[in-house]
Protein backbone atom coordinates (compact mmCIF):
# COMPACT_ATOMS: atom_id res chain seq x y z
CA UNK A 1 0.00 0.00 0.00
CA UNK A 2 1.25 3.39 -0.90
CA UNK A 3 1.57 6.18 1.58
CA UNK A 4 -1.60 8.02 0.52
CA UNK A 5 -3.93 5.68 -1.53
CA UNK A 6 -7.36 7.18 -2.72
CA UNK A 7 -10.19 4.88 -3.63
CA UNK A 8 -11.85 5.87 -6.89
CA UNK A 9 -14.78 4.26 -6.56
CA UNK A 10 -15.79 6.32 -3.35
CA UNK A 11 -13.54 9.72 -4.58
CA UNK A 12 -16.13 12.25 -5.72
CA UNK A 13 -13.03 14.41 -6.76
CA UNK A 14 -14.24 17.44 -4.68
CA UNK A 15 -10.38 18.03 -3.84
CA UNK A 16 -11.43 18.41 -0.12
CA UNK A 17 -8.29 16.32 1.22
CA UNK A 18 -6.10 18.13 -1.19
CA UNK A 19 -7.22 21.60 0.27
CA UNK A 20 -7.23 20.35 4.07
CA UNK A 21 -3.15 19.44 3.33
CA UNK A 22 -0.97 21.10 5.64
CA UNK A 23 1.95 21.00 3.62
CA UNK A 24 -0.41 21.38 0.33
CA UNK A 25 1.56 17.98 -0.90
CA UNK A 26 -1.72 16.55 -2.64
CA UNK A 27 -2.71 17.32 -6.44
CA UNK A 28 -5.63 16.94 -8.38
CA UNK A 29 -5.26 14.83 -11.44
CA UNK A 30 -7.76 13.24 -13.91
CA UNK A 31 -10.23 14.16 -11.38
CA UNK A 32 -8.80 12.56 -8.43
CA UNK A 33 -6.19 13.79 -5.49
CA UNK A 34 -2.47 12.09 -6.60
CA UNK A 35 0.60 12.34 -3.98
CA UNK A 36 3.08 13.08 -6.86
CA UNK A 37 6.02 10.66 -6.70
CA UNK A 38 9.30 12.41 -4.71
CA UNK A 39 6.65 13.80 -2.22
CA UNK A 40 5.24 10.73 -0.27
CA UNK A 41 8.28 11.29 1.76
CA UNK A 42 6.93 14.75 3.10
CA UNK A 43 4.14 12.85 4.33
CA UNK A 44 3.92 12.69 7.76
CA UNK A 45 0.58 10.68 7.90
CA UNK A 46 -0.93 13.46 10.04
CA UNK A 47 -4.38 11.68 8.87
CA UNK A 48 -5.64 15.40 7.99
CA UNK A 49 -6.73 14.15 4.29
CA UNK A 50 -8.51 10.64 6.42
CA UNK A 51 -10.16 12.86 8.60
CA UNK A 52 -12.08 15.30 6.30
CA UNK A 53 -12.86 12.78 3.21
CA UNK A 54 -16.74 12.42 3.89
CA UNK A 55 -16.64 9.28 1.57
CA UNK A 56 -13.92 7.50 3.58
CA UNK A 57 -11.99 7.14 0.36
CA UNK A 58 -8.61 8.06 1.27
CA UNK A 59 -6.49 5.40 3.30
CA UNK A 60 -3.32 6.13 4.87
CA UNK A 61 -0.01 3.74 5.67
CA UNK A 62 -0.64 4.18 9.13
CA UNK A 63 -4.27 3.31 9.23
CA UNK A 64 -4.05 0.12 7.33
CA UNK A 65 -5.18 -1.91 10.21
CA UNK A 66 -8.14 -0.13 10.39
CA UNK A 67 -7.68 2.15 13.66
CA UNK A 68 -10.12 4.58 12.12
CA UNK A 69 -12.88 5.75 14.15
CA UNK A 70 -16.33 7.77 12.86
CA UNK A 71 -17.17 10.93 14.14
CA UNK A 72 -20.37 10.30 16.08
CA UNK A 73 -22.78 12.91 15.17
CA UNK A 74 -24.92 12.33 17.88
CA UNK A 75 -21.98 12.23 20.58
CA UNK A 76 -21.41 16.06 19.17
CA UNK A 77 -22.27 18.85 22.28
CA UNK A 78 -23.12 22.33 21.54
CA UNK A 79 -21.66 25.83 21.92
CA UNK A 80 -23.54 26.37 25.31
CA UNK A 81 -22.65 22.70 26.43
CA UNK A 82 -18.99 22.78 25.57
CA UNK A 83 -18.98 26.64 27.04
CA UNK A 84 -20.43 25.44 30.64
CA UNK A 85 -18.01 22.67 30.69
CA UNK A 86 -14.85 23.91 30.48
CA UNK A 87 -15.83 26.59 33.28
CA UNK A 88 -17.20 23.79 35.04
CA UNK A 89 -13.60 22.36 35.14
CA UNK A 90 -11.56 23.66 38.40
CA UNK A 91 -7.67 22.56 39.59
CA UNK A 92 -8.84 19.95 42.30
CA UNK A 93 -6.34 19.30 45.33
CA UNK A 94 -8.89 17.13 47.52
CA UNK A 95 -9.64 13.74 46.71
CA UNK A 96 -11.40 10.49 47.99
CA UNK A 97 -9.81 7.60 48.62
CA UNK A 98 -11.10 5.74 46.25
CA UNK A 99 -8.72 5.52 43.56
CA UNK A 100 -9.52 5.84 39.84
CA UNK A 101 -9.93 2.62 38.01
CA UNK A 102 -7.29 1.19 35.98
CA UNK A 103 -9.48 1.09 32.79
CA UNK A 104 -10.88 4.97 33.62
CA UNK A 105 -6.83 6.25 33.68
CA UNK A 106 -6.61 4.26 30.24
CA UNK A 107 -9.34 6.48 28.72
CA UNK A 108 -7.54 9.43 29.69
CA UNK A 109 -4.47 8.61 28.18
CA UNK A 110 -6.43 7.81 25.08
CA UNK A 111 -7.52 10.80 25.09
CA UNK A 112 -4.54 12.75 25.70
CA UNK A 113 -3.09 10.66 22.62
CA UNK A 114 -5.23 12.28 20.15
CA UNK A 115 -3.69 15.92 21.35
CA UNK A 116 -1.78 17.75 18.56
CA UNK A 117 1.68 18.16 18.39
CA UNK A 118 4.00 19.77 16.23
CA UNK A 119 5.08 18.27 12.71
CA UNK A 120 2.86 15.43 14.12
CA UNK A 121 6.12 14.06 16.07
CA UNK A 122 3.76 12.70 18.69
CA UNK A 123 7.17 12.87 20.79
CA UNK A 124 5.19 13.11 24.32
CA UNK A 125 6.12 9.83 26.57
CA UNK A 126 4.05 9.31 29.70
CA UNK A 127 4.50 7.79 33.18
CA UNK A 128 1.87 7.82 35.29
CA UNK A 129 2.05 6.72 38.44
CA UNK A 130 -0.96 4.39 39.39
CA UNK A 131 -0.05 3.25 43.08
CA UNK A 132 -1.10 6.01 45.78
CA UNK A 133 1.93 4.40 48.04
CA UNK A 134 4.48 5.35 45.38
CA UNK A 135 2.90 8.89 45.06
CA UNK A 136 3.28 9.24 48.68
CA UNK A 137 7.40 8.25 48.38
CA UNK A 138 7.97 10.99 46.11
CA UNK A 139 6.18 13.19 47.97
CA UNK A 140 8.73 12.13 50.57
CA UNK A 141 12.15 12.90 48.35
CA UNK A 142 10.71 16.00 47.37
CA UNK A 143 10.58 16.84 50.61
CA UNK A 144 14.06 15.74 51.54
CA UNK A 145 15.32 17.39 48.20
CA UNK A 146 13.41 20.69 49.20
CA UNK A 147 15.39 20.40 52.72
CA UNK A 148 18.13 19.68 51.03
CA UNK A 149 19.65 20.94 47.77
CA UNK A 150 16.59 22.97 46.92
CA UNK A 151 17.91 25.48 49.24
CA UNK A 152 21.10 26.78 47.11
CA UNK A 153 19.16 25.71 43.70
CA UNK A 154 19.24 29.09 41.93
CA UNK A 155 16.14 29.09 41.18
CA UNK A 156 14.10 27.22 43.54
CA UNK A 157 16.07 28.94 46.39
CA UNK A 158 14.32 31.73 45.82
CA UNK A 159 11.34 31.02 44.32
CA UNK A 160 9.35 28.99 47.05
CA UNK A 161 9.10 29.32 50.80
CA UNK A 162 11.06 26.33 51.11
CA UNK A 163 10.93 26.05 55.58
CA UNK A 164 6.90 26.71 55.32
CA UNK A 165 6.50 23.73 52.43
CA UNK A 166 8.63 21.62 54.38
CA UNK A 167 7.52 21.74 58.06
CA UNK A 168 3.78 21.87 56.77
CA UNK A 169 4.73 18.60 55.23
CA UNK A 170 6.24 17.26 58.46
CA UNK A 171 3.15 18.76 60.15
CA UNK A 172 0.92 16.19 57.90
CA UNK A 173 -0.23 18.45 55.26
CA UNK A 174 1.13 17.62 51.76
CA UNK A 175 1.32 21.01 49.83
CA UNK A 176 3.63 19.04 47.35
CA UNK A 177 1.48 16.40 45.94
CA UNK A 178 -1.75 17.16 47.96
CA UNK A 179 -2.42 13.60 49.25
CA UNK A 180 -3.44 12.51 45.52
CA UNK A 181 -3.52 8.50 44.63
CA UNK A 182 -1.94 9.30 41.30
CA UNK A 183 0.63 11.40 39.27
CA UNK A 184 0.53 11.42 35.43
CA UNK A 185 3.85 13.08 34.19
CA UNK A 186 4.74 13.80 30.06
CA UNK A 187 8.35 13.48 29.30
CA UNK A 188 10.05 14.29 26.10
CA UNK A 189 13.62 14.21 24.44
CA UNK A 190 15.44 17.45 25.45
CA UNK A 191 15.62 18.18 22.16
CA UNK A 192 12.39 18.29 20.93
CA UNK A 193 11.55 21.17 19.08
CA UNK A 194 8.43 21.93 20.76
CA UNK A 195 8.01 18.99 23.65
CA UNK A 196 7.11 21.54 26.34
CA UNK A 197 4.19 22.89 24.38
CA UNK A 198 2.87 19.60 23.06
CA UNK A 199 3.47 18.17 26.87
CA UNK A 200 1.41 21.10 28.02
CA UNK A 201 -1.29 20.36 25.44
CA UNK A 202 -1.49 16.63 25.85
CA UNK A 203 -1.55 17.00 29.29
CA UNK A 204 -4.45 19.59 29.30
CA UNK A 205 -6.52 17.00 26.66
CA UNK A 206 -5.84 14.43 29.66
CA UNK A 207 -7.57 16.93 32.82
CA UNK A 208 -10.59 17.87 30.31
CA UNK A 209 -11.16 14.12 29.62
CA UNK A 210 -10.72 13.76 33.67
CA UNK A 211 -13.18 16.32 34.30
CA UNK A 212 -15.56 14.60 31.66
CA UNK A 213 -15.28 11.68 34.17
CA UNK A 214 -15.58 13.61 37.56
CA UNK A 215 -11.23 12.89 37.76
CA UNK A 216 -9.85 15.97 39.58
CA UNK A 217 -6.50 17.58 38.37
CA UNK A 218 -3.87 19.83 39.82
CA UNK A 219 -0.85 20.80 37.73
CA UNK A 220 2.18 19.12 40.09
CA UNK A 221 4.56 22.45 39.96
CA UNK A 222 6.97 21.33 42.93
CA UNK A 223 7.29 17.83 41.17
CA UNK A 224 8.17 18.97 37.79
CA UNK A 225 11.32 21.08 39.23
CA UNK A 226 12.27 18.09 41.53
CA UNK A 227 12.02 15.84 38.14
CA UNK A 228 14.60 17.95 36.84
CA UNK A 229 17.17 18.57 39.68
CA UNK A 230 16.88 15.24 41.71
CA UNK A 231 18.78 12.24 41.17
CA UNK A 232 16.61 10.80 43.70
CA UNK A 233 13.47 11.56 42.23
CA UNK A 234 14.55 10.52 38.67
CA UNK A 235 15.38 7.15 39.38
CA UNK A 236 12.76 6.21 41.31
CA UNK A 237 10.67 7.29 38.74
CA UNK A 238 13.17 5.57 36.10
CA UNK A 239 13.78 8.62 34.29
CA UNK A 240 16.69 7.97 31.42
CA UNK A 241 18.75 11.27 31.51
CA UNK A 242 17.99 11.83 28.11
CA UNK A 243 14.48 12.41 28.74
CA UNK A 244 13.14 15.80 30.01
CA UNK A 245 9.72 15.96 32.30
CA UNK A 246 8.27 18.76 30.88
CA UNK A 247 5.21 18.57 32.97
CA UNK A 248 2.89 16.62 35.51
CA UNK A 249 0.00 16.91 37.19
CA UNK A 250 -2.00 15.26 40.16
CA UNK A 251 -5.22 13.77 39.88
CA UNK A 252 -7.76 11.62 41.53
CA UNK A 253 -11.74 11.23 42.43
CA UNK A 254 -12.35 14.79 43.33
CA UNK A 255 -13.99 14.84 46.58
CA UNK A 256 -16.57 17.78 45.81
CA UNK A 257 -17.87 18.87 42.34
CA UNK A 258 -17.62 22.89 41.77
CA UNK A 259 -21.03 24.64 42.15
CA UNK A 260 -20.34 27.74 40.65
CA UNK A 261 -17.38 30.10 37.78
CA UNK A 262 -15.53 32.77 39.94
CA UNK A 263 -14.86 35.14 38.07
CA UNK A 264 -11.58 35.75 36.21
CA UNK A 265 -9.05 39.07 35.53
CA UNK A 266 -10.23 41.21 32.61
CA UNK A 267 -8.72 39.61 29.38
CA UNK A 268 -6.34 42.10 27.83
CA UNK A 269 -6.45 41.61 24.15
CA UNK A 270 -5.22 43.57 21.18
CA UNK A 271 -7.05 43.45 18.39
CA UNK A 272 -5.93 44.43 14.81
């Protein structure tokens, strides 16, 4: 199978797929779209052509197998729907202790899979950390590491109130990981063109499809600096060195749903 292949018995040669290219590789000939030979290595299967074909009569490589889904027109939700959700959504630090399901966390990754990235690199890896015991050790060594190093760390030296995070901790409050049952962290190559914004994307796919199943998320700011300064912390969490956590967040059964939107700053936009 080639890299693009279009069916002509389903084309309708209304160049749709050609005009939904990103890198406006596909070309109308006879009739019917054609990925001119010397360009199928362009390609990178982003599945843009797939996606917008209402036929179904392009196929990609990638696809072959037939991991294509429909879009369920029923499933769609409306302006007002998809408006009241997101402010629905709030950054949850209390959470049962019932932990989320196995099969639940694997929806949310799926979901966070289908997040863009740039060039398509899909360069995002994941750990998540599934066992509330193992969330509470590395709550631990970022403690010690706060007590510890963190103190002459140029930058986290002076950024956070280091002998208020720490003796709250010892007090039994967790400010660092907020007593959560999991941790979901994205981790990319350091030299990933853009792996901090498609981490930050991902990630934010994967608390939308937690909030869609009443999964509570708080972005995990002291764990992604102790990620990247703590030998401790990396290797318990089997980080290779050439991988770079470029962000993490804490999640769980929220405890109580969110009644009401406070309201937000004034947005300052320039318009032209």
């Amino acid at each position: 199978m080639s890299r693009v292949a279009i069916d002509h018995e389903l084309c309708t040669g209304d160049g749709i797929c050609a005009d939904v290219c990103p890198k406006d590789l596909l070309r109308m000939e006879g009739g019917f779209p054609h990925l001119p030979e010397g360009m199928e290595s362009r390609c990178n299967l982003c599945g843009q052509c797939l996606a917008f074909c209402p036929t179904g009569a392009v196929s990609l490589e990638r696809f072959s197998d037939g991991r294509v889904e429909p879009v369920e027109a029923a499933l769609r939700i409306g302006p007002e729907q998809a408006e009241q959700f997101l402010k629905s959504r709030r950054s949850v630090r209390s959470f049962t202790r019932q932990p989320v399901s196995h099969e639940v966390i694997l929806r949310l990754l799926g979901a966070a899979r289908l997040a863009p990235s740039g060039g398509n690199n899909q360069v995002v890896r994941w750990i998540v950390v599934e066992r509330p015991e193992t969330v509470r050790e590395l709550a631990e060594l970022i403690a010690q590491w706060f007590d510890t190093d963190a103190r002459t760390d140029p930058v986290a030296g002076k950024r956070y109130a280091i002998d208020s995070i720490v003796s709250r901790f010892r007090a039994g409050s967790d400010v660092i990981l907020r007593g959560a049952p999991h941790l979901v962290a994205a981790c990319t190559p350091p030299n990933a063109v853009w792996g901090a914004v498609d981490s930050a994307i991902a990630l934010t796919f994967f608390n939308l499809a937690a909030h869609a199943h009443g999964v509570g998320c708080c972005w995990a700011g002291y764990f992604i600096r102790a990620a990247a300064a703590s030998p401790a912390v990396r290797d318990r969490l089997g980080i290779a060195p050439d991988m770079v956590v470029q962000g993490a967040m804490v999640f769980g059964n929220a405890r109580y749903p969110a009644y009401r939107v406070p309201v937000r700053n004034t947005q300052v936009v320039r318009w032209l």
